[in-house]
Protein backbone atom coordinates (compact mmCIF):
# COMPACT_ATOMS: atom_id res chain seq x y z
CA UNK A 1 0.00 0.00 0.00
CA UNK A 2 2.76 2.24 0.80
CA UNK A 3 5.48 3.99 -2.27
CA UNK A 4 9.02 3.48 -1.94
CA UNK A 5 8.66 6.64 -1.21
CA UNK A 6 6.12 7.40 1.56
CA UNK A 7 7.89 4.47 3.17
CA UNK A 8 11.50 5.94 3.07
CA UNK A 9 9.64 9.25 4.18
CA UNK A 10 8.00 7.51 7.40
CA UNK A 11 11.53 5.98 8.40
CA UNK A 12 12.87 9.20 8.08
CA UNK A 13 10.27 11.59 9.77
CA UNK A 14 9.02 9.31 12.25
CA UNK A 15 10.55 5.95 13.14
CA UNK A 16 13.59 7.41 13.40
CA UNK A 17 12.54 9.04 16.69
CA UNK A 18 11.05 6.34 18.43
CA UNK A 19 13.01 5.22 21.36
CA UNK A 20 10.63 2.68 22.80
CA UNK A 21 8.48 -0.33 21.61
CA UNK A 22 4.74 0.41 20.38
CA UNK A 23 2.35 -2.24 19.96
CA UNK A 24 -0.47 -1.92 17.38
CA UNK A 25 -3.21 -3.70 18.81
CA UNK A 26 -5.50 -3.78 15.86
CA UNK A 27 -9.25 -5.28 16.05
CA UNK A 28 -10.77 -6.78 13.59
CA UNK A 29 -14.00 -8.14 12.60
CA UNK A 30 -14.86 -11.00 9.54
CA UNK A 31 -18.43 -9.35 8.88
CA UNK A 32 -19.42 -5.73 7.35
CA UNK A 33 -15.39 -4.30 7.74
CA UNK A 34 -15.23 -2.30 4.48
CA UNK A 35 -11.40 -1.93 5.15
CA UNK A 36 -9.97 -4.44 7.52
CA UNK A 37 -8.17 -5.97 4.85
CA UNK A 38 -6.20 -2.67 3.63
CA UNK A 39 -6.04 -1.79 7.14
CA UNK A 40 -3.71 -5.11 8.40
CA UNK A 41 -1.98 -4.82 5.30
CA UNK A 42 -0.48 -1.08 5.88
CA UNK A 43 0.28 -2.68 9.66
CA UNK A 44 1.99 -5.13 8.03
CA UNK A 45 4.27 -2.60 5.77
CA UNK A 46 4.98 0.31 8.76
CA UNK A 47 6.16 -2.55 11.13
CA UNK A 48 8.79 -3.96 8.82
CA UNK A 49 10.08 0.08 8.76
CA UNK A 50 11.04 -0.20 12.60
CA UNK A 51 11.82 -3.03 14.79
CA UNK A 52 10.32 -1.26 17.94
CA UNK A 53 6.71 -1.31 15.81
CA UNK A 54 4.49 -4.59 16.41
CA UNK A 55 1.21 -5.40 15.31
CA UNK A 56 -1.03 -7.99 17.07
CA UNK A 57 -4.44 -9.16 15.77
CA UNK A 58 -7.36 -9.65 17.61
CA UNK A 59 -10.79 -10.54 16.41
CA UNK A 60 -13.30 -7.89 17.95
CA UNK A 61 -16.14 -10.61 18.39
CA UNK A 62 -14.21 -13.55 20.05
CA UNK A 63 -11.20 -12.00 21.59
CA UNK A 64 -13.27 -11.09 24.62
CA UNK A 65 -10.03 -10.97 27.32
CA UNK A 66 -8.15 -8.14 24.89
CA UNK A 67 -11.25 -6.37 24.35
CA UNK A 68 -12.04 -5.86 27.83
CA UNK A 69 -8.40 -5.52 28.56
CA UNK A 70 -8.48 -2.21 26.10
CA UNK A 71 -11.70 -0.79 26.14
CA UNK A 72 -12.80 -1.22 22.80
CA UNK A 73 -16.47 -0.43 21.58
CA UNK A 74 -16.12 -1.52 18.09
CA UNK A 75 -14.31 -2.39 15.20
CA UNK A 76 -12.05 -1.90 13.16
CA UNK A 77 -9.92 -0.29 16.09
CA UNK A 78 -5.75 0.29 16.43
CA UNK A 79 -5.31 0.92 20.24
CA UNK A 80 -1.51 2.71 19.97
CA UNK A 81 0.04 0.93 23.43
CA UNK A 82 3.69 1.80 24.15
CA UNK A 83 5.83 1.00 27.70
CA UNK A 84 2.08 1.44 28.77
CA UNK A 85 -1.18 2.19 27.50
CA UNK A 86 -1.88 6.17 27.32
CA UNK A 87 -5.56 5.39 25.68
CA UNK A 88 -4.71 6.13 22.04
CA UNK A 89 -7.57 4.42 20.43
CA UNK A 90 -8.18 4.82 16.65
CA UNK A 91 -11.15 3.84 14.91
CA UNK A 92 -11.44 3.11 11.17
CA UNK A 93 -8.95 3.04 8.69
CA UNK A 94 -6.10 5.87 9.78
CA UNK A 95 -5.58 7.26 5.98
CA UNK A 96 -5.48 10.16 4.02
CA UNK A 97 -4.53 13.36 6.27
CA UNK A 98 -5.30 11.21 9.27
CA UNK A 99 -2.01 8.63 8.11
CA UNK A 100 0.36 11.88 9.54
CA UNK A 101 -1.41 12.61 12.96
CA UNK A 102 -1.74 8.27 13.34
CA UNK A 103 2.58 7.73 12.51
CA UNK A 104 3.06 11.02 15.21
CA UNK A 105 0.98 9.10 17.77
CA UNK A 106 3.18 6.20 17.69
CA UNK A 107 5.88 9.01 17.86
CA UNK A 108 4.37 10.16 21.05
CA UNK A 109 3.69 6.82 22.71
CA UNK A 110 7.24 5.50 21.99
CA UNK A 111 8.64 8.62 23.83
CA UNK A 112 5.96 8.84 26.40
CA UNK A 113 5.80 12.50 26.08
CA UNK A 114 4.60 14.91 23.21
CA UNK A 115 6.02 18.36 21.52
CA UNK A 116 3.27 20.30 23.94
CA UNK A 117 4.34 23.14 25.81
CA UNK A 118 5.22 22.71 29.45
CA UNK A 119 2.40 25.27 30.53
CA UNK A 120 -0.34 22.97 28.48
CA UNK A 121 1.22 19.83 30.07
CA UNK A 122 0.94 21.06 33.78
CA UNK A 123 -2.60 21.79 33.16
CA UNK A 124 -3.54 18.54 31.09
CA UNK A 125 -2.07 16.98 34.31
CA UNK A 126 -3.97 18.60 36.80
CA UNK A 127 -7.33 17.10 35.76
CA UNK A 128 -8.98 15.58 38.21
CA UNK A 129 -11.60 13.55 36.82
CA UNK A 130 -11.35 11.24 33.69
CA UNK A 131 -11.69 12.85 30.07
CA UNK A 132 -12.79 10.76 27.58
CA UNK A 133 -12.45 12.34 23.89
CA UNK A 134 -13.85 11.90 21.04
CA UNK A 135 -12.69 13.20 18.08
CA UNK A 136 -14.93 12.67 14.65
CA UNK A 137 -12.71 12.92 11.29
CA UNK A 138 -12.58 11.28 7.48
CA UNK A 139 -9.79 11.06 5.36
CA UNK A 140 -10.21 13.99 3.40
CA UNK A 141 -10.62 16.38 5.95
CA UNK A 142 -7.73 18.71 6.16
CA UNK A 143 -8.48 20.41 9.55
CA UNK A 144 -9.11 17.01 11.24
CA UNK A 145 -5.29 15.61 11.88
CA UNK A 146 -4.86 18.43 14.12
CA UNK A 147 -7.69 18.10 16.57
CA UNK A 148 -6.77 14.46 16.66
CA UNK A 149 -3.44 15.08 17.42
CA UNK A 150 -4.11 17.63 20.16
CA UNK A 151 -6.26 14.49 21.52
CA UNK A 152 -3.79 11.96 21.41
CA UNK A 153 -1.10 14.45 22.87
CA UNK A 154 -3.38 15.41 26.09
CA UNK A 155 -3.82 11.67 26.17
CA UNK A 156 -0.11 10.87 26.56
CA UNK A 157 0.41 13.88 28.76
CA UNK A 158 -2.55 12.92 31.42
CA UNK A 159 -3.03 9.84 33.07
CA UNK A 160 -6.85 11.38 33.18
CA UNK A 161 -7.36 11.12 29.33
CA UNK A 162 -8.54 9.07 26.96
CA UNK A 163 -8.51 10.36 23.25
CA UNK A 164 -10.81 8.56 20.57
CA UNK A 165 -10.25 9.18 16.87
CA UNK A 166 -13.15 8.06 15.00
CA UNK A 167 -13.45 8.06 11.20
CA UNK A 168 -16.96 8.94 10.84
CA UNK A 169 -17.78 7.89 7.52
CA UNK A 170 -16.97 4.03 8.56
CA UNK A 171 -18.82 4.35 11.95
CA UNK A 172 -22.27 6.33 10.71
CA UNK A 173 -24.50 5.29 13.72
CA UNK A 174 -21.86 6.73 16.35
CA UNK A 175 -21.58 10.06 13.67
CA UNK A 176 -25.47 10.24 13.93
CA UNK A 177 -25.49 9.50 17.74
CA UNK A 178 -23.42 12.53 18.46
CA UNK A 179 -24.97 14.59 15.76
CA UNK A 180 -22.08 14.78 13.66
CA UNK A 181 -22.58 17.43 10.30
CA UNK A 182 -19.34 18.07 9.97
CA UNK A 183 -15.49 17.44 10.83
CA UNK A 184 -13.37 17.82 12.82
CA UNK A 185 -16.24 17.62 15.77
CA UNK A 186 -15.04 16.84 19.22
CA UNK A 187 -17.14 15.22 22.06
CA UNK A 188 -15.69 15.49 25.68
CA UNK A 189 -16.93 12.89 28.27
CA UNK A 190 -20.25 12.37 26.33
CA UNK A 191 -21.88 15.76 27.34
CA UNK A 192 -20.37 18.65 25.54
CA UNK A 193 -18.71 19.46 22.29
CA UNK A 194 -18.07 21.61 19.17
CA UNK A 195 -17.18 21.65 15.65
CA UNK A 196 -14.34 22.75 13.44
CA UNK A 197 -10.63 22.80 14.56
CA UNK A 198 -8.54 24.10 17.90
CA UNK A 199 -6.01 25.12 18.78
CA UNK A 200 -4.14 22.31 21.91
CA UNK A 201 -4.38 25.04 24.19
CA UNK A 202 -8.64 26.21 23.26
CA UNK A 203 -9.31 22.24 23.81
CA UNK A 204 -7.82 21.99 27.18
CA UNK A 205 -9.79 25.28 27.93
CA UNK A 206 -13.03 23.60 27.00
CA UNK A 207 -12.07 20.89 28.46
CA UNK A 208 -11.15 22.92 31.84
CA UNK A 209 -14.91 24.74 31.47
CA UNK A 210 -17.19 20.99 30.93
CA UNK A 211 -15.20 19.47 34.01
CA UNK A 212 -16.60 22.52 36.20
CA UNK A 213 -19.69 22.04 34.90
CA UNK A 214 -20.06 18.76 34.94
């Protein structure tokens, strides 16, 4: 799936800075997957471009013990597990502008730390009650990558986070649960959300405001 190119291009932008293993844990599922197959095939080609990338396999439906173990609610999903699990969770087919923020979350969970500033860190770590996010994108949306990478980075920063990715076009019940009309939209612990992109340091302060709220 991947050029000579793109692949010499991910060795040299990404996996050259990973300094830890990363484990995809991917999820699969035999009926109504529209891209499972493409999906454990570019695995398959970005872990023979590092030895500290794995991929294991798990099938969504009978794997019951690894979906438990990482909190998955459907499939196709790629939980993004280095020395521990920071609660990267990615779910559909990471492509398009999505394949850049997807490689920098391996980046992140290799080094167990991000590229946020320390100001944004201190406060991502000063939650005190658990953040799940969820972060609605497709493919061809060019303002999604960032508010999924902002996600994944508060995820690696706070023990308190958990940052879903969700390609919306492959999941269209969850897009129509949360009302999704268009991408990026962002969903923070079920109750409160918004549209369009942010900025790392606007999504903390939303986050900041629904916590006192809630």
């Amino acid at each position: 799936m991947l050029s000579s190119e793109v692949k010499k291009a991910v060795q040299e932008r990404f996996f050259s800075k990973l300094e830890s293993k990363v484990t995809l844990h991917f999820f699969t599922i035999e009926f109504d997957c529209m891209y499972c197959g493409e999906i454990a095939q570019l695995y398959s080609e970005l872990a023979e471009l590092s030895p500290l990338l794995e991929v294991e396999v798990h099938d969504f439906e009978r794997d019951r013990d690894a979906v438990r173990c990482f909190k998955i609610d459907a499939a196709p999903c790629t939980a993004i597990v280095g020395e521990r699990d920071f609660g990267l969770r990615f779910y559909g087919i990471p492509a398009g502008y999505e394949f850049r923020s997807f490689l920098q979350a391996i980046v992140d969970a290799s080094r167990g730390r991000t590229g946020l500033p320390d100001e944004l860190r201190d406060r991502a770590r000063a939650f005190r009650k658990p953040v799940e996010l969820k972060v609605f994108v497709t493919p061809t949306c060019p303002h999604c990558p960032s508010m999924a990478l902002a996600a994944f980075q508060l995820a690696v920063e706070s023990d308190m986070v958990e940052a879903k990715v969700i390609e919306a076009s492959e999941f269209p019940q969850l897009a129509s649960k949360y009302g999704v009309m268009a991408v990026p939209k962002t969903i923070v612990n079920d109750v409160a959300g918004f549209e369009g992109a942010a900025s790392a340091s606007a999504l903390v302060e939303f986050i900041e405001a629904t916590l006192e709220e809630s």
